[in-house]
C-alpha atoms as a PDB file:
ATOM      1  CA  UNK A   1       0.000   0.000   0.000  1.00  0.00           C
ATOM      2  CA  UNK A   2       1.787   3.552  -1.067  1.00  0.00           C
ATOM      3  CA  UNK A   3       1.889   6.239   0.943  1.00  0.00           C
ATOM      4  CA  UNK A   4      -0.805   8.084  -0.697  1.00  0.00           C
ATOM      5  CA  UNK A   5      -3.569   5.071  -0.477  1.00  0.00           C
ATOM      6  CA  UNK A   6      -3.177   5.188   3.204  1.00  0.00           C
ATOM      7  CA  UNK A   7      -3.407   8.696   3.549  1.00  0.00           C
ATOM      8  CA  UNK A   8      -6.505   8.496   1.680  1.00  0.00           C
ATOM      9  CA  UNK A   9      -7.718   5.632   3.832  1.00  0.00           C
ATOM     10  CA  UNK A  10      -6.570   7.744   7.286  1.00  0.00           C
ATOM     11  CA  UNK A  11      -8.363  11.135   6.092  1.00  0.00           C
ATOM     12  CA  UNK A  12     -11.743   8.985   4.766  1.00  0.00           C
ATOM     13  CA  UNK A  13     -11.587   7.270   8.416  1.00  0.00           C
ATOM     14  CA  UNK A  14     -11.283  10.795  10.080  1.00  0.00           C
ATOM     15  CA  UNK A  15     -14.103  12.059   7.704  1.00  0.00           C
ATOM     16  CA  UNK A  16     -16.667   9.740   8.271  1.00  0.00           C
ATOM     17  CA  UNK A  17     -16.815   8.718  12.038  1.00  0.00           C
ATOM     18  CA  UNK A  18     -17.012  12.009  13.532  1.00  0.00           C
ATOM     19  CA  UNK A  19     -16.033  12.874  17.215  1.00  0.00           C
ATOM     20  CA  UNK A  20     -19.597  11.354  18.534  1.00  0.00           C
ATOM     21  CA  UNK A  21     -18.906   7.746  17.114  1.00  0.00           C
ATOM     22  CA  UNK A  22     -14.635   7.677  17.504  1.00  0.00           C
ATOM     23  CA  UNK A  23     -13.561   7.648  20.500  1.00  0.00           C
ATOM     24  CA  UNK A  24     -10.989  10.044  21.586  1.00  0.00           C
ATOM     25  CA  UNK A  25      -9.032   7.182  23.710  1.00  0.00           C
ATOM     26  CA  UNK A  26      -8.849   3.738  22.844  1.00  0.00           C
ATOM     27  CA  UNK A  27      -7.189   0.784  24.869  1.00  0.00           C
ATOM     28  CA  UNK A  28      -4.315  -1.710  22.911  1.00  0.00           C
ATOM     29  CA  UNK A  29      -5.769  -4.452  21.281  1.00  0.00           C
ATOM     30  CA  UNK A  30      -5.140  -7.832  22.990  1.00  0.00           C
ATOM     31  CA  UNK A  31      -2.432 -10.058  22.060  1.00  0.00           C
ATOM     32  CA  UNK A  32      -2.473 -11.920  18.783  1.00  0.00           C
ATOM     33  CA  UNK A  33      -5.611  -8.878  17.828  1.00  0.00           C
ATOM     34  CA  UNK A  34      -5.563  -6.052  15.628  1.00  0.00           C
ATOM     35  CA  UNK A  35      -6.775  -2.670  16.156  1.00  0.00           C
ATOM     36  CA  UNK A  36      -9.876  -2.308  14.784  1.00  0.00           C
ATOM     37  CA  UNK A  37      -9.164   1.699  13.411  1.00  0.00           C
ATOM     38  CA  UNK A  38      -5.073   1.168  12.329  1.00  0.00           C
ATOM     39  CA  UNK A  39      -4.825  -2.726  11.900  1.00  0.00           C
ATOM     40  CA  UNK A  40      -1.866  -2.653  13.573  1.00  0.00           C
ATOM     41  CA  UNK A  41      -0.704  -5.116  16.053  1.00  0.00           C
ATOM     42  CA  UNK A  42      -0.388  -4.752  20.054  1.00  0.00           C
ATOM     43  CA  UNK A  43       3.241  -4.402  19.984  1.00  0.00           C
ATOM     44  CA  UNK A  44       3.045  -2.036  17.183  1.00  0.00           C
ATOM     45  CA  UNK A  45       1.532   0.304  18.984  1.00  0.00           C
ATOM     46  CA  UNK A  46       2.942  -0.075  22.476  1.00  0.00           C
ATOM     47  CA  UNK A  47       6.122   0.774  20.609  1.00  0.00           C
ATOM     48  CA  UNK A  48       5.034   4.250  19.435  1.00  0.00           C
ATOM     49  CA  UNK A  49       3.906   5.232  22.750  1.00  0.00           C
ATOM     50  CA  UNK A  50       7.063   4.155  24.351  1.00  0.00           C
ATOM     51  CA  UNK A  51      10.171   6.346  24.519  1.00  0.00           C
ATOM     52  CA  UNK A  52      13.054   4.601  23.309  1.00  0.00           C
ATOM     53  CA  UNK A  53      17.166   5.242  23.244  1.00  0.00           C
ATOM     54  CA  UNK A  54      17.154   5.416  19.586  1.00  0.00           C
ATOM     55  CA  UNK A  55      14.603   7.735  19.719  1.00  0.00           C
ATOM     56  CA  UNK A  56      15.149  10.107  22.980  1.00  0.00           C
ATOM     57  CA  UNK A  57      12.316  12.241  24.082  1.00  0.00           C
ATOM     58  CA  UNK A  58       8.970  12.684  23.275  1.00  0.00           C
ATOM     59  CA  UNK A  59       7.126   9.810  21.993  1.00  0.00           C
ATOM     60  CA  UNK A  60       5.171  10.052  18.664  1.00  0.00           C
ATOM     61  CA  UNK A  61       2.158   9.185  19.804  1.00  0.00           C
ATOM     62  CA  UNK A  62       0.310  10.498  22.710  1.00  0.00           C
ATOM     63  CA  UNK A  63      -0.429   7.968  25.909  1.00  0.00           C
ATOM     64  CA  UNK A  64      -1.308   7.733  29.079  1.00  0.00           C
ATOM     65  CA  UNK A  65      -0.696   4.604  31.809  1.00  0.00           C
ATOM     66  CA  UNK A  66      -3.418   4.462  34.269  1.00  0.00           C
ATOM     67  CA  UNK A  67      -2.972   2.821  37.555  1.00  0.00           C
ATOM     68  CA  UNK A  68      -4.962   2.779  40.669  1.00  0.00           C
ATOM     69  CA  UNK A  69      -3.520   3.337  44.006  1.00  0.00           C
ATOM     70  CA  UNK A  70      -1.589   0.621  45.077  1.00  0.00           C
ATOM     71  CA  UNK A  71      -2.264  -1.824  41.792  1.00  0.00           C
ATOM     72  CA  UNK A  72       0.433  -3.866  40.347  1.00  0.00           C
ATOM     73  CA  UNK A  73      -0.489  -3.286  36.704  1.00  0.00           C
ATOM     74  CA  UNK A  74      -2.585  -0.553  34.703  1.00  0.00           C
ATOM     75  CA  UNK A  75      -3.679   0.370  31.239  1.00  0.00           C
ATOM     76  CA  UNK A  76      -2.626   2.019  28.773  1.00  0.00           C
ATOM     77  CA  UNK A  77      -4.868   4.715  26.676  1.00  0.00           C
ATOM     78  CA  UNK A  78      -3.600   6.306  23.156  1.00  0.00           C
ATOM     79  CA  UNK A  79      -5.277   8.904  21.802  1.00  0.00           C
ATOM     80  CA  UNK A  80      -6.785   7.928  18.574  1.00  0.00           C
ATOM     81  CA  UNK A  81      -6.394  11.492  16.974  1.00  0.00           C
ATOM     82  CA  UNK A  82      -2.311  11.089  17.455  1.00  0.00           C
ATOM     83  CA  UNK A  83      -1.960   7.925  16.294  1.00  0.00           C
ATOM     84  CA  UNK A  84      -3.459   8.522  13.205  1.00  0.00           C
ATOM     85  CA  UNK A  85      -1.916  11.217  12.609  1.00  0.00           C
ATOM     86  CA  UNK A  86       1.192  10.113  13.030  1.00  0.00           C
ATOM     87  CA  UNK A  87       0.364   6.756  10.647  1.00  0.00           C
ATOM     88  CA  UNK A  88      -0.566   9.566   8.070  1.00  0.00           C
ATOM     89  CA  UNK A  89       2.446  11.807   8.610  1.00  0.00           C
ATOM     90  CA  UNK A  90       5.045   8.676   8.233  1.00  0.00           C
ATOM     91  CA  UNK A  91       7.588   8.873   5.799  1.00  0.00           C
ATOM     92  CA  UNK A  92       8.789   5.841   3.438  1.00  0.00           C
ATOM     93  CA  UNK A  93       6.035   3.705   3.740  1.00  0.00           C
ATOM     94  CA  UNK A  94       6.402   0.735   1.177  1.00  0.00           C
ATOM     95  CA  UNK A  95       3.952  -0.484  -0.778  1.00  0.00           C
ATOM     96  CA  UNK A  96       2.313  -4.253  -0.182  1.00  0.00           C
ATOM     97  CA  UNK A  97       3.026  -6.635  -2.292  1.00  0.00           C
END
C-alpha cells in the first residue's frame, strides 16, 4: 500500500466517524488482535507510545498509563487522533506486495 492510499484511507476514516462515534481514547488491542481503526498489532503500537534510546524524548504518539492506588499493573490509553496522525504523517512507507 503507497503512501498516498493510506493517507486516503486515514483522512476517509477521520471524515466519516465524527467525534460522537470515535472515540478520543482507545485501549491496545489484545495479544495476537488487531486494532480495529489502524490494523496494527499490540506491539506495534505499544512501541510508538514508548520512549526509546534510539529515539530520545517525546514519543510520537500520545499515551497515558493508568494505575490505581496501590495496583500492580494498569492500562494504557492512546489517543486515537495522534496515532493517526502520526500513521498519516510517516515517511517511506512501502507499498504491499
Amino acid at each position: 500500500m503507497s503512501r498516498k492510499e493510506l493517507a486516503k484511507i486515514v483522512r476517509q476514516v477521520q471524515q466519516t466517524q465524527t467525534t460522537q462515534t470515535r472515540p478520543i481514547w482507545i485501549r491496545p488491542p489484545r495479544a495476537n488482535q488487531r486494532c480495529p481503526y489502524t490494523n496494527l498489532a499490540r506491539s506495534s503500537i505499544l512501541d510508538l507510545i514508548k520512549e526509546r534510546d534510539d529515539r530520545p524524548g517525546k514519543p510520537p504518539v500520545e499515551a497515558r498509563y493508568l494505575q490505581k492506588d496501590g495496583a500492580k499493573r494498569g492500562i494504557w490509553l492512546i489517543k486515537l487522533d495522534s496515532l493517526l496522525a502520526h500513521i498519516e504523517g510517516r515517511k517511506g512507507l512501502q507499498k504491499a506486495a
